[in-house]
PDB file of N, CA and C in Angstrom:
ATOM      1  N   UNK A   1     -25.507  59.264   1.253  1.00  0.00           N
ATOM      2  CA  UNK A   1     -25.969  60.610   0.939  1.00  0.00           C
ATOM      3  C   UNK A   1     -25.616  60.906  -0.518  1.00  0.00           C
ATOM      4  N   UNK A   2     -26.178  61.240  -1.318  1.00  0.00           N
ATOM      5  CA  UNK A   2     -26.400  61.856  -2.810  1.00  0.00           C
ATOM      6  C   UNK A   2     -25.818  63.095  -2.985  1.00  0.00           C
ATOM      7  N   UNK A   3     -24.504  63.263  -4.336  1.00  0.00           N
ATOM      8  CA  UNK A   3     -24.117  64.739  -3.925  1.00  0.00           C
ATOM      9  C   UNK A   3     -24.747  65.766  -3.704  1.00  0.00           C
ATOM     10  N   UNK A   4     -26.444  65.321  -4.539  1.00  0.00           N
ATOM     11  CA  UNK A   4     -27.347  66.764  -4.473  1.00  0.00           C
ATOM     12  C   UNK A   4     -27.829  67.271  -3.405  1.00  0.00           C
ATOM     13  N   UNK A   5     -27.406  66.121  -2.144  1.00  0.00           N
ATOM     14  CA  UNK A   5     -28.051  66.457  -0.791  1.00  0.00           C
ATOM     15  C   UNK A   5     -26.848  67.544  -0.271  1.00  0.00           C
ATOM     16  N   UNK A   6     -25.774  68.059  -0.567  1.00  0.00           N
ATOM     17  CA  UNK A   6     -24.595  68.532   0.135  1.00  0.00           C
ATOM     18  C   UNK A   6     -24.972  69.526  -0.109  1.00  0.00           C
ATOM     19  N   UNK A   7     -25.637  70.706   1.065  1.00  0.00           N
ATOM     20  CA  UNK A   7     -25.895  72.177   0.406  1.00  0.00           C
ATOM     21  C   UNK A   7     -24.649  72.439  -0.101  1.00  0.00           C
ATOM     22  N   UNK A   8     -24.889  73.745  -1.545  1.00  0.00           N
ATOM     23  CA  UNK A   8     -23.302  74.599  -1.661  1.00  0.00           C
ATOM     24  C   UNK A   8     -24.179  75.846  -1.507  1.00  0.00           C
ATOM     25  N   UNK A   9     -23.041  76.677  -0.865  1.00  0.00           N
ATOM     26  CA  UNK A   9     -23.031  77.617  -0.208  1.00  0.00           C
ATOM     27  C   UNK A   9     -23.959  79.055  -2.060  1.00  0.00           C
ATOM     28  N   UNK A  10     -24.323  79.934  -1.663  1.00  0.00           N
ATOM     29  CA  UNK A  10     -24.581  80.339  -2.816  1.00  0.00           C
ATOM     30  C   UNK A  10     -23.365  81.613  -3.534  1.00  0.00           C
ATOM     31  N   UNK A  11     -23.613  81.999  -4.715  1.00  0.00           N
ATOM     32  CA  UNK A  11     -22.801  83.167  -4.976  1.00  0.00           C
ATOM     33  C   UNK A  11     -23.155  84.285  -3.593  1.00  0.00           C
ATOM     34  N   UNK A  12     -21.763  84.961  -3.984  1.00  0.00           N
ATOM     35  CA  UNK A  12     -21.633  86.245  -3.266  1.00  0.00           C
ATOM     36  C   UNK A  12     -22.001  87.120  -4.230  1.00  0.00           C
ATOM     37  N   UNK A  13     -23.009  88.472  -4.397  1.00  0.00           N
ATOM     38  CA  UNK A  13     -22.854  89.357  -5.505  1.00  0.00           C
ATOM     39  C   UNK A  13     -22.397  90.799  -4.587  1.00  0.00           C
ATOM     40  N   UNK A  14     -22.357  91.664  -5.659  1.00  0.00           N
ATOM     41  CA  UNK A  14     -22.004  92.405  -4.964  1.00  0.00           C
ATOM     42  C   UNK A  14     -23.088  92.810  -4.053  1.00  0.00           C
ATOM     43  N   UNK A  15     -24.218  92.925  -4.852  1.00  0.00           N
ATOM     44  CA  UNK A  15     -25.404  93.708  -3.886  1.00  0.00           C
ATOM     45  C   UNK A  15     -25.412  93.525  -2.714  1.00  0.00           C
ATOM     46  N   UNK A  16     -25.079  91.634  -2.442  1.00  0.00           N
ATOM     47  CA  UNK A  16     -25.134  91.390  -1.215  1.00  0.00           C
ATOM     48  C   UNK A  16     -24.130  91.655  -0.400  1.00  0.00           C
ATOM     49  N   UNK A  17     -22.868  91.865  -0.876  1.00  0.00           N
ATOM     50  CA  UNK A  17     -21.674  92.586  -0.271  1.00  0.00           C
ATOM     51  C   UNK A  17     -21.620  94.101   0.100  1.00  0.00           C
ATOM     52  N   UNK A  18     -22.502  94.887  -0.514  1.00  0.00           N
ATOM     53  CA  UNK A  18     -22.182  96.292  -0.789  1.00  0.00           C
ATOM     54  C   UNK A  18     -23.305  97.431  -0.740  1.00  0.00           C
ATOM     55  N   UNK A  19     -24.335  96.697  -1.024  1.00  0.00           N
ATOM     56  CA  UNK A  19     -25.313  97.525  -1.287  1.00  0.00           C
ATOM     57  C   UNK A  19     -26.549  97.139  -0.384  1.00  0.00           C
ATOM     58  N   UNK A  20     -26.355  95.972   0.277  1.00  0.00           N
ATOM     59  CA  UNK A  20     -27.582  95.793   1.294  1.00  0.00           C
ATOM     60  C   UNK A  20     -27.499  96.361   2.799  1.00  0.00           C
ATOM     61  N   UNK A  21     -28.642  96.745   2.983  1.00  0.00           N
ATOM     62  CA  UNK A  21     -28.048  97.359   4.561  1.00  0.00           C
ATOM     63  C   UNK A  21     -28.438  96.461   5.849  1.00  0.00           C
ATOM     64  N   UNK A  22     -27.712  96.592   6.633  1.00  0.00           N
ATOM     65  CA  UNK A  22     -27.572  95.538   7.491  1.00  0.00           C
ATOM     66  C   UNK A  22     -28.748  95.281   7.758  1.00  0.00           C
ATOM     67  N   UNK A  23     -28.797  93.859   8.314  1.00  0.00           N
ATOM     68  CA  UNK A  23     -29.995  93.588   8.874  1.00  0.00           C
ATOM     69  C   UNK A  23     -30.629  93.862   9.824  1.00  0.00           C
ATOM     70  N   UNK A  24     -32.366  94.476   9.754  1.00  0.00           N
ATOM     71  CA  UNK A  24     -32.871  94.875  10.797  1.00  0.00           C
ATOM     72  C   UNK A  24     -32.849  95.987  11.292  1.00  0.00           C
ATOM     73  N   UNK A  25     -31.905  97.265  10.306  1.00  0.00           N
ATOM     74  CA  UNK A  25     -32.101  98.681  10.158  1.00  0.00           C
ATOM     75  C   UNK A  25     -33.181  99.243   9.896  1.00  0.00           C
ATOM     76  N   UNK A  26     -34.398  98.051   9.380  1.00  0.00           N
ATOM     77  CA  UNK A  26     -35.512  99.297   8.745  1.00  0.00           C
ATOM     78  C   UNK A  26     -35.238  99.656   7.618  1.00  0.00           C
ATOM     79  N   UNK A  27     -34.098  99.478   6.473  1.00  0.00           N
ATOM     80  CA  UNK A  27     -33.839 100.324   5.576  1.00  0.00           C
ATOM     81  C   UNK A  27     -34.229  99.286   4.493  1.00  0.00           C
ATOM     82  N   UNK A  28     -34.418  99.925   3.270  1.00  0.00           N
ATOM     83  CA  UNK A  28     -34.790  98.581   2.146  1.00  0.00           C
ATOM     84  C   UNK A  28     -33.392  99.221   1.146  1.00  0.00           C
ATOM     85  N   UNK A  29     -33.121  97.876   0.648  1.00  0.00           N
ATOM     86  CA  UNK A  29     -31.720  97.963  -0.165  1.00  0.00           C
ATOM     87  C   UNK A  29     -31.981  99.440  -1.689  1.00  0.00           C
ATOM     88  N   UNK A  30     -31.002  99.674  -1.712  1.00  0.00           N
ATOM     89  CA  UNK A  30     -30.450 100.935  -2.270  1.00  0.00           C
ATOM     90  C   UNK A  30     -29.818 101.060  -3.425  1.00  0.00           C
ATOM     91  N   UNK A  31     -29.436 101.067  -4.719  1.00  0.00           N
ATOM     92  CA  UNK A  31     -28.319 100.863  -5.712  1.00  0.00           C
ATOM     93  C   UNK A  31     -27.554 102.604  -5.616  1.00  0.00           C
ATOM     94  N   UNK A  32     -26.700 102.424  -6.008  1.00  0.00           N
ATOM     95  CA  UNK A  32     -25.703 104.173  -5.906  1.00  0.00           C
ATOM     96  C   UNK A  32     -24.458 103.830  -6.058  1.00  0.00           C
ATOM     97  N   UNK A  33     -24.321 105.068  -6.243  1.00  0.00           N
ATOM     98  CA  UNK A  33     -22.830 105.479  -6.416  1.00  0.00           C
ATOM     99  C   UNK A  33     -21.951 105.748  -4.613  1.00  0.00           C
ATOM    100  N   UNK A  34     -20.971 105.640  -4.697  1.00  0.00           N
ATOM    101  CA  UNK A  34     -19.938 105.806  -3.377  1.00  0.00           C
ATOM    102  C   UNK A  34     -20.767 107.092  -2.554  1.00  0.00           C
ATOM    103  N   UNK A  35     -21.153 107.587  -1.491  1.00  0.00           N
ATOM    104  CA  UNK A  35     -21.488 108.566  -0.757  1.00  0.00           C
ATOM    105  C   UNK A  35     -22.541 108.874  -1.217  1.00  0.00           C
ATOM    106  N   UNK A  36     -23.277 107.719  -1.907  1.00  0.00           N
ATOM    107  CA  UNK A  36     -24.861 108.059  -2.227  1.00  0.00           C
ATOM    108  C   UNK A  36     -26.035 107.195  -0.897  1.00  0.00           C
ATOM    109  N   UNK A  37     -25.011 107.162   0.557  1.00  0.00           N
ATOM    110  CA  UNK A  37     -26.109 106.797   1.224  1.00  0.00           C
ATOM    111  C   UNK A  37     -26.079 105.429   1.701  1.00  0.00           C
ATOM    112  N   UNK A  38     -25.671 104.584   0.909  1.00  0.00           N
ATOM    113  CA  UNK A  38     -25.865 103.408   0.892  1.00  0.00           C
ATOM    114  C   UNK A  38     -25.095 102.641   2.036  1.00  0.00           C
ATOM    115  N   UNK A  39     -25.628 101.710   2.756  1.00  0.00           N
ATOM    116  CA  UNK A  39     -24.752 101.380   3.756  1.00  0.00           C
ATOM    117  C   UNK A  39     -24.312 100.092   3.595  1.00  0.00           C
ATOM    118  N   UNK A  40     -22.549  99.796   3.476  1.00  0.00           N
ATOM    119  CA  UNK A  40     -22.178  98.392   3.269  1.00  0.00           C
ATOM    120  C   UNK A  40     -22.158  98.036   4.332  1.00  0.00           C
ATOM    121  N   UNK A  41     -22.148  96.155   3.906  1.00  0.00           N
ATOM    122  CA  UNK A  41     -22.226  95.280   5.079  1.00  0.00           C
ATOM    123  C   UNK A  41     -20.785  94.935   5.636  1.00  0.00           C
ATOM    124  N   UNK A  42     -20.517  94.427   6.472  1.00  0.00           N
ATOM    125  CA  UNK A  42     -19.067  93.985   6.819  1.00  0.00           C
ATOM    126  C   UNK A  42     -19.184  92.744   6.368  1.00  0.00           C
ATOM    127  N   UNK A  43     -17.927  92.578   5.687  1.00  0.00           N
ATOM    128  CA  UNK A  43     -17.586  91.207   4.862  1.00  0.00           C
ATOM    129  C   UNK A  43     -17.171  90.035   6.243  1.00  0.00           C
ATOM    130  N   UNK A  44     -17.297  88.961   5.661  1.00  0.00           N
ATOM    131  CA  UNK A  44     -17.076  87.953   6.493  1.00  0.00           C
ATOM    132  C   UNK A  44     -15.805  87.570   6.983  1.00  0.00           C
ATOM    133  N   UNK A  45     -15.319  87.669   8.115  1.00  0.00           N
ATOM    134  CA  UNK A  45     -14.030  87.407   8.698  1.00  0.00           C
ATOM    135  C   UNK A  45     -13.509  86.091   7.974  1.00  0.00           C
ATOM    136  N   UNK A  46     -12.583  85.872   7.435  1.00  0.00           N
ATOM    137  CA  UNK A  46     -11.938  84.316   7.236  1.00  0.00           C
ATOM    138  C   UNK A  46     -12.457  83.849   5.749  1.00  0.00           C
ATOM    139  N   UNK A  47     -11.933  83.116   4.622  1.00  0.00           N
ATOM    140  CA  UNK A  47     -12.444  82.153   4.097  1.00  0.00           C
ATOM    141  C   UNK A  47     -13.908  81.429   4.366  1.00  0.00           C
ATOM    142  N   UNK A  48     -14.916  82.076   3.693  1.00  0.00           N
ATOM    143  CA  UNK A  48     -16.274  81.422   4.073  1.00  0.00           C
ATOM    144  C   UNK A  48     -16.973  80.908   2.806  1.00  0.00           C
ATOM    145  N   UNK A  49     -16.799  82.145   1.489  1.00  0.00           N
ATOM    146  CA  UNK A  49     -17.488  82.052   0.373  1.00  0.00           C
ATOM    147  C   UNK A  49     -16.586  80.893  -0.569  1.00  0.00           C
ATOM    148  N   UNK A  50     -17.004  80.493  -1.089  1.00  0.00           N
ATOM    149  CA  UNK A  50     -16.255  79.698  -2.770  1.00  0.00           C
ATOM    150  C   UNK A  50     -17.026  81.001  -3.968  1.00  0.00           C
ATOM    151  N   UNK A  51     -18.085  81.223  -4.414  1.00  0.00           N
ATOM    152  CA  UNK A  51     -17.715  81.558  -5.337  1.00  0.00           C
ATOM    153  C   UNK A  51     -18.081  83.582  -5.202  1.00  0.00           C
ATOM    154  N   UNK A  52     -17.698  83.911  -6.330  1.00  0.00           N
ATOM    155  CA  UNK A  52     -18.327  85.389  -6.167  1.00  0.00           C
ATOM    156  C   UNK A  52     -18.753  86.019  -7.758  1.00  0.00           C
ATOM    157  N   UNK A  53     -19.641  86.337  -7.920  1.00  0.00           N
ATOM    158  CA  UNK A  53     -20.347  86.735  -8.989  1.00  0.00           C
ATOM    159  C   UNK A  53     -20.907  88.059  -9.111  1.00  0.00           C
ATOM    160  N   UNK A  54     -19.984  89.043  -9.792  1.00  0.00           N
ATOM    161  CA  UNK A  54     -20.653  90.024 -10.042  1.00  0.00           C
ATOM    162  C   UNK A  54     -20.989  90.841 -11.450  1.00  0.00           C
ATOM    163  N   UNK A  55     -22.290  91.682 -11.315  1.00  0.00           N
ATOM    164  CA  UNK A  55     -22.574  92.003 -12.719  1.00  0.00           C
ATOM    165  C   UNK A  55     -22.384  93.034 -12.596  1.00  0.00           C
ATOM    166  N   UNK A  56     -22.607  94.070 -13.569  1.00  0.00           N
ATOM    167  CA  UNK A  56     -22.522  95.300 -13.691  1.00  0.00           C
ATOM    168  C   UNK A  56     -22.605  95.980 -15.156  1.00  0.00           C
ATOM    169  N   UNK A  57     -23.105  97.068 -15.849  1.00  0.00           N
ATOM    170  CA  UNK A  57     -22.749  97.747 -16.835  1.00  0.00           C
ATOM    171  C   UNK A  57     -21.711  99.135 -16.854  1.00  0.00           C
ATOM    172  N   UNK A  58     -21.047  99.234 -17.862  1.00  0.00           N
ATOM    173  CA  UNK A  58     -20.217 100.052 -17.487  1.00  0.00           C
ATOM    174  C   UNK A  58     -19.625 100.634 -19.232  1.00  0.00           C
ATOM    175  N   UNK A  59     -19.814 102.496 -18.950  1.00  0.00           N
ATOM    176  CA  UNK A  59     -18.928 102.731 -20.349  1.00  0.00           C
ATOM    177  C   UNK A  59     -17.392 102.372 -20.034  1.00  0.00           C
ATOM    178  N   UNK A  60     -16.434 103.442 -20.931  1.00  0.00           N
ATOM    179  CA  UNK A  60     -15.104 102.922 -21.261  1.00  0.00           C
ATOM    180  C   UNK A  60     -14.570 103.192 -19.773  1.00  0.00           C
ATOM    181  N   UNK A  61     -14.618 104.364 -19.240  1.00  0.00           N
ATOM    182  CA  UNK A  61     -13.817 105.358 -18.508  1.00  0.00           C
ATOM    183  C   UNK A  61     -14.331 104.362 -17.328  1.00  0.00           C
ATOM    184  N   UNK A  62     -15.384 103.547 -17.212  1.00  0.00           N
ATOM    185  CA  UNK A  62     -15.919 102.991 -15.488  1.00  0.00           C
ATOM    186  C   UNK A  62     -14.944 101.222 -15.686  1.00  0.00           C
ATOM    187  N   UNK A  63     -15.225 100.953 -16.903  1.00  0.00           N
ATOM    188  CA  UNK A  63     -14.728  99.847 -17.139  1.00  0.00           C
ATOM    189  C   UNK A  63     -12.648  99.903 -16.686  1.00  0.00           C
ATOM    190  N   UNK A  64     -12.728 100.913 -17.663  1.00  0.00           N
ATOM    191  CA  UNK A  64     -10.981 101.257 -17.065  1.00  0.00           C
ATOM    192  C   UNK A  64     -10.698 100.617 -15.710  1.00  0.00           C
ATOM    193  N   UNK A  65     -11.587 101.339 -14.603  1.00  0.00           N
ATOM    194  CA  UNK A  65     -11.647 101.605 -13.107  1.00  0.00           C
ATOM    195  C   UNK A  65     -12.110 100.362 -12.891  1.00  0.00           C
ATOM    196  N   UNK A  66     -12.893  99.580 -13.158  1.00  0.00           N
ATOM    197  CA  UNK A  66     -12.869  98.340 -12.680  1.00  0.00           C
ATOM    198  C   UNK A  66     -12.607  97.451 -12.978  1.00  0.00           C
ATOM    199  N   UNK A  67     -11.997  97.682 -13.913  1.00  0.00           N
ATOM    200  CA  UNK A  67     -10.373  96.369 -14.459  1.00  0.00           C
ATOM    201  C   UNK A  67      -9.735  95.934 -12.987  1.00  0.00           C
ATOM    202  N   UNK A  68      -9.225  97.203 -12.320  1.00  0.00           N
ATOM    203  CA  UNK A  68      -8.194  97.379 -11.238  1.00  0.00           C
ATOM    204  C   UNK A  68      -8.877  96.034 -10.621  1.00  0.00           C
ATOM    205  N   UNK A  69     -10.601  96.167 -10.120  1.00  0.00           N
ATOM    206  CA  UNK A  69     -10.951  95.199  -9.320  1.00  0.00           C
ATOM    207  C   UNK A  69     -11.146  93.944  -9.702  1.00  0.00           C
ATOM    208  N   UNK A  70     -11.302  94.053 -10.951  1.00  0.00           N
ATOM    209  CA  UNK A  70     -11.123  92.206 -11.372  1.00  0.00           C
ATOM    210  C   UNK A  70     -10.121  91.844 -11.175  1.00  0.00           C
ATOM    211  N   UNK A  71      -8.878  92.458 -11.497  1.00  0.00           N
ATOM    212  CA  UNK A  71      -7.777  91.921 -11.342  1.00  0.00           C
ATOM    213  C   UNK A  71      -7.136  91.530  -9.878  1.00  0.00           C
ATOM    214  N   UNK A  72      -7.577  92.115  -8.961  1.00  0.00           N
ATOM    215  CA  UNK A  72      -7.788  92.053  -7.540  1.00  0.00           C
ATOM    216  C   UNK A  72      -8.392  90.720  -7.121  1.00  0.00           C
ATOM    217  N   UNK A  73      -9.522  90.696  -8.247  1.00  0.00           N
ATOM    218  CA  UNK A  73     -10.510  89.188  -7.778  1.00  0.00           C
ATOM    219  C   UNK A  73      -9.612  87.994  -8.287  1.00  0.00           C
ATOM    220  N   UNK A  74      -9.369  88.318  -9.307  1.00  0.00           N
ATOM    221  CA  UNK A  74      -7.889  87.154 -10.144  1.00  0.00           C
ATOM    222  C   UNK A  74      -6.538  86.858  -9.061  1.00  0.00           C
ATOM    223  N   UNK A  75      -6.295  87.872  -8.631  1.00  0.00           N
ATOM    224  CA  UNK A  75      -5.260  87.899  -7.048  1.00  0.00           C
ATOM    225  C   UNK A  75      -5.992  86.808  -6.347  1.00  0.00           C
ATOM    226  N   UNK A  76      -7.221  87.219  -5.737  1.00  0.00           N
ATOM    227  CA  UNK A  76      -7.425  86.019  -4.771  1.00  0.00           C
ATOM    228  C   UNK A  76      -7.747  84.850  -5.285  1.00  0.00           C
ATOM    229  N   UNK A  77      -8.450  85.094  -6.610  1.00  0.00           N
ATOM    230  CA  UNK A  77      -9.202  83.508  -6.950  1.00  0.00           C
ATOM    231  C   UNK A  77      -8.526  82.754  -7.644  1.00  0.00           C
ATOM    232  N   UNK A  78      -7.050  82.957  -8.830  1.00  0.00           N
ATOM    233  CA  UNK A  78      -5.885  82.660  -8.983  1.00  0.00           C
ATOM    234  C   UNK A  78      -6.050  82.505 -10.453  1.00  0.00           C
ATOM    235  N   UNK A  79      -7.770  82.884 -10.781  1.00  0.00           N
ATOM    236  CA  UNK A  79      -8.514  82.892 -12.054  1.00  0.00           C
ATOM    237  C   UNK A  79      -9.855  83.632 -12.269  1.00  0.00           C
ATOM    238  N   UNK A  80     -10.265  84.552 -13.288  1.00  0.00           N
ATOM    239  CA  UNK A  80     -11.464  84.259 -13.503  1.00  0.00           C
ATOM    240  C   UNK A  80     -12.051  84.654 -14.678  1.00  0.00           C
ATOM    241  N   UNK A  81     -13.422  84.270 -15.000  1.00  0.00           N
ATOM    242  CA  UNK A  81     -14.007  84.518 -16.179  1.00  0.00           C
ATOM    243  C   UNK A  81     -14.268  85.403 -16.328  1.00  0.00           C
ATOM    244  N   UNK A  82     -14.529  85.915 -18.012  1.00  0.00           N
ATOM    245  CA  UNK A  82     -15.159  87.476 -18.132  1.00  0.00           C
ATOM    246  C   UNK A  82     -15.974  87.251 -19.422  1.00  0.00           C
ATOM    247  N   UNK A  83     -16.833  87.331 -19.211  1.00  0.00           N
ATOM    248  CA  UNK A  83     -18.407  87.354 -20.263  1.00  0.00           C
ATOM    249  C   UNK A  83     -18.398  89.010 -20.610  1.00  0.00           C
ATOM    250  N   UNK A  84     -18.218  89.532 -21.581  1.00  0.00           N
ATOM    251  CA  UNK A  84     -18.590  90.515 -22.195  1.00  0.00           C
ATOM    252  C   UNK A  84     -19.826  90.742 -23.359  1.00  0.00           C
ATOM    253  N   UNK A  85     -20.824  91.253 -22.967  1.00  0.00           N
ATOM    254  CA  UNK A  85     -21.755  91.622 -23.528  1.00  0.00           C
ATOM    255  C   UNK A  85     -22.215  92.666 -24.130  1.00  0.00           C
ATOM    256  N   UNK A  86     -22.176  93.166 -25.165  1.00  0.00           N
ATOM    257  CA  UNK A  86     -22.579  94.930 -25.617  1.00  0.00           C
ATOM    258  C   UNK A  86     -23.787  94.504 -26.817  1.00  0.00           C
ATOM    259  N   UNK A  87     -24.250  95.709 -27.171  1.00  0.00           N
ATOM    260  CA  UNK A  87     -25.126  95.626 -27.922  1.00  0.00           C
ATOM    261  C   UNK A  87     -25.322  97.281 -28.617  1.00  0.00           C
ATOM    262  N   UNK A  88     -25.824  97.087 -30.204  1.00  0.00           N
ATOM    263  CA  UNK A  88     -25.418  98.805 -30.549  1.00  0.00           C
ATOM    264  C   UNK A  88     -26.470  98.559 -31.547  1.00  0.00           C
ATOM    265  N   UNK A  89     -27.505 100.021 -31.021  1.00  0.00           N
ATOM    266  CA  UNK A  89     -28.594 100.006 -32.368  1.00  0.00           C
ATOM    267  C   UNK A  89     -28.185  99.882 -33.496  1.00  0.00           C
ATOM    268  N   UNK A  90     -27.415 100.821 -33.913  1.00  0.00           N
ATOM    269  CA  UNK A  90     -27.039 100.852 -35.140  1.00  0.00           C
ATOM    270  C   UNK A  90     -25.744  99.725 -35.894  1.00  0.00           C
ATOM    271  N   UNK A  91     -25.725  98.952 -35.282  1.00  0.00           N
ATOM    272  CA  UNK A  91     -25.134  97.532 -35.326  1.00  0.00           C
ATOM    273  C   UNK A  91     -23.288  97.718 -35.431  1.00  0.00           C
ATOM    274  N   UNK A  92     -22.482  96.791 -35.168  1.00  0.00           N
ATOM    275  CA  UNK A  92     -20.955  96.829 -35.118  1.00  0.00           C
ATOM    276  C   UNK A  92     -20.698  97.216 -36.191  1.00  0.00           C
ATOM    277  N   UNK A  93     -19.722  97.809 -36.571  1.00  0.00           N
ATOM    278  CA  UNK A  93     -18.390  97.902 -37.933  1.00  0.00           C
ATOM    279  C   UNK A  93     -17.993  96.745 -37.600  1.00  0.00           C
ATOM    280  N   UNK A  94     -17.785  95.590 -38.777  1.00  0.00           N
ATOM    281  CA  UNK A  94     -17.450  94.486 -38.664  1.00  0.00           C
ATOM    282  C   UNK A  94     -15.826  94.502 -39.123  1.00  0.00           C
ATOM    283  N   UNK A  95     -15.098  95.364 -39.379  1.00  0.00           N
ATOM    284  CA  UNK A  95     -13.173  96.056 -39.712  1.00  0.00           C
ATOM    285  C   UNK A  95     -13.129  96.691 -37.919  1.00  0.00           C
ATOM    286  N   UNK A  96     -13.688  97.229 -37.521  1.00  0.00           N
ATOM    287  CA  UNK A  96     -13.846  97.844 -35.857  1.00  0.00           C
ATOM    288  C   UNK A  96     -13.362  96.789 -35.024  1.00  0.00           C
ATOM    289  N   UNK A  97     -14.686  95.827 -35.448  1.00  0.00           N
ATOM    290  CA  UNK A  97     -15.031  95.139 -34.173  1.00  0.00           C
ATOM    291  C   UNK A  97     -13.595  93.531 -34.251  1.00  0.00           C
ATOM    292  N   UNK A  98     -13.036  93.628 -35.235  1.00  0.00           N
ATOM    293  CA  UNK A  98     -11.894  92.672 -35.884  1.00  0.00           C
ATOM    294  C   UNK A  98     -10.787  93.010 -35.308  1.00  0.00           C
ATOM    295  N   UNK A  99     -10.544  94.120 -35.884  1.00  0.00           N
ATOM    296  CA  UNK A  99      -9.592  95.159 -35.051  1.00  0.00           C
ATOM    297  C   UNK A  99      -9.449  95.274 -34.156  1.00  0.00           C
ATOM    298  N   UNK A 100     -10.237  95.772 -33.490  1.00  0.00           N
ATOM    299  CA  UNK A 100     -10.396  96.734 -32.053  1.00  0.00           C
ATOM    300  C   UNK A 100     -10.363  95.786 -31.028  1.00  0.00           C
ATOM    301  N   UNK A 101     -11.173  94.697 -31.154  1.00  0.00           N
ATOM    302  CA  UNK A 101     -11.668  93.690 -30.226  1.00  0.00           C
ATOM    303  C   UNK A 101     -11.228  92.321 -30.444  1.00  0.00           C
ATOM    304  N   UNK A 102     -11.776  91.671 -31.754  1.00  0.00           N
ATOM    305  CA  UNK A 102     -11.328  90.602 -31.792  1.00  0.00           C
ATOM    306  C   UNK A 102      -9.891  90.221 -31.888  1.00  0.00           C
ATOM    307  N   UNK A 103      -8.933  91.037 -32.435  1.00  0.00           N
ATOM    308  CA  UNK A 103      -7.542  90.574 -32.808  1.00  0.00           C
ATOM    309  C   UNK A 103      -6.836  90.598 -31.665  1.00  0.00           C
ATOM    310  N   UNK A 104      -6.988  91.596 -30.779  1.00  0.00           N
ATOM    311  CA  UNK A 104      -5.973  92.089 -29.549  1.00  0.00           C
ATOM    312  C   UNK A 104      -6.677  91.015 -28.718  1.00  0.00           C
ATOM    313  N   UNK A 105      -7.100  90.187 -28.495  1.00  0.00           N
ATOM    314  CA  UNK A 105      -7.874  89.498 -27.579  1.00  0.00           C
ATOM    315  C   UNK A 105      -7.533  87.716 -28.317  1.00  0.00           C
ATOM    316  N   UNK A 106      -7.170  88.120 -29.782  1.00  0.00           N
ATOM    317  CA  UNK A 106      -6.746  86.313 -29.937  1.00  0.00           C
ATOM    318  C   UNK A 106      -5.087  86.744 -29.747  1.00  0.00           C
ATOM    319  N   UNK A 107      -4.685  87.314 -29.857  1.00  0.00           N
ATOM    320  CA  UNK A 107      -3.050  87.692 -29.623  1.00  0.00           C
ATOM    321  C   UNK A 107      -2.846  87.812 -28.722  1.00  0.00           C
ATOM    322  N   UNK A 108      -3.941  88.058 -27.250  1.00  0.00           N
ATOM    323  CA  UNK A 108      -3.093  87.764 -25.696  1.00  0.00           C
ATOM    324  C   UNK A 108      -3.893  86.469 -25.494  1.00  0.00           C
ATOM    325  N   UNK A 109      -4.109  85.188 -26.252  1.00  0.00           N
ATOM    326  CA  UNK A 109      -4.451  83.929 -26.217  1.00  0.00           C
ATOM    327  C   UNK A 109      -5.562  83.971 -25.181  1.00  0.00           C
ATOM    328  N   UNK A 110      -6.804  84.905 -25.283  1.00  0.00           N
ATOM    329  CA  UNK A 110      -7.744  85.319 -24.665  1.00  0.00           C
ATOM    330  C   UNK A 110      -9.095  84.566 -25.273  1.00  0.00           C
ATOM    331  N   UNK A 111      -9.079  84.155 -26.550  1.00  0.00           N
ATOM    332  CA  UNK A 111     -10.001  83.408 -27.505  1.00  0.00           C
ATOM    333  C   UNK A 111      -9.048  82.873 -28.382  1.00  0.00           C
ATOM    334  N   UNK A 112      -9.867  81.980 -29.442  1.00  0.00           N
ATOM    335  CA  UNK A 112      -9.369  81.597 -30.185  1.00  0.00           C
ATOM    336  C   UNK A 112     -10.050  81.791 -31.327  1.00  0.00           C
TER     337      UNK A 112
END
């Protein structure tokens, strides 16, 4: 057998954790905020998934708040990555973005 024959299981996202409604409700999936309706699924009893992948956008004050849960995901997964992406019409302060971002981030050996 060829490794490519070994199904792997796929990502978990959140949508599919959180935001889809069970199967066979009739309902078609939903995006929202907490008590906007939306009905989560029950997570899987036991060790089932390997990986979990989630996206999201977020200003400062949401990002704050979901630090807590990455770090939660780092608890169980014992690691994980973080891709940060922004983008600004009016383009970075390149003294800002040195400062603000790049330095505090090579000083907790976060980049290099």
């Amino acid at each position: 057998m060829m490794p490519q024959a070994i199904p792997q299981p796929a990502p978990v996202s959140v949508r599919d954790l959180i935001l889809m409604p069970p199967t066979g409700s009739g309902a078609t999936p939903v995006g929202g905020s907490p008590g906007s309706g939306v009905t989560p699924l029950p997570l899987p009893a036991g060790p089932s998934e390997r990986f979990v992948e989630i996206t999201f956008s977020a200003d400062r004050n949401q990002l704050l708040t979901a630090w807590n849960a990455v770090a939660n995901l780092a608890d169980l997964a014992g690691k994980v990555s973080v891709t940060v992406h922004a983008e600004s019409q009016e383009g970075f302060d390149r003294s800002k973005l040195q400062n603000g971002v790049v330095e505090p981030l090579r000083e907790a050996d976060l980049i290099e």
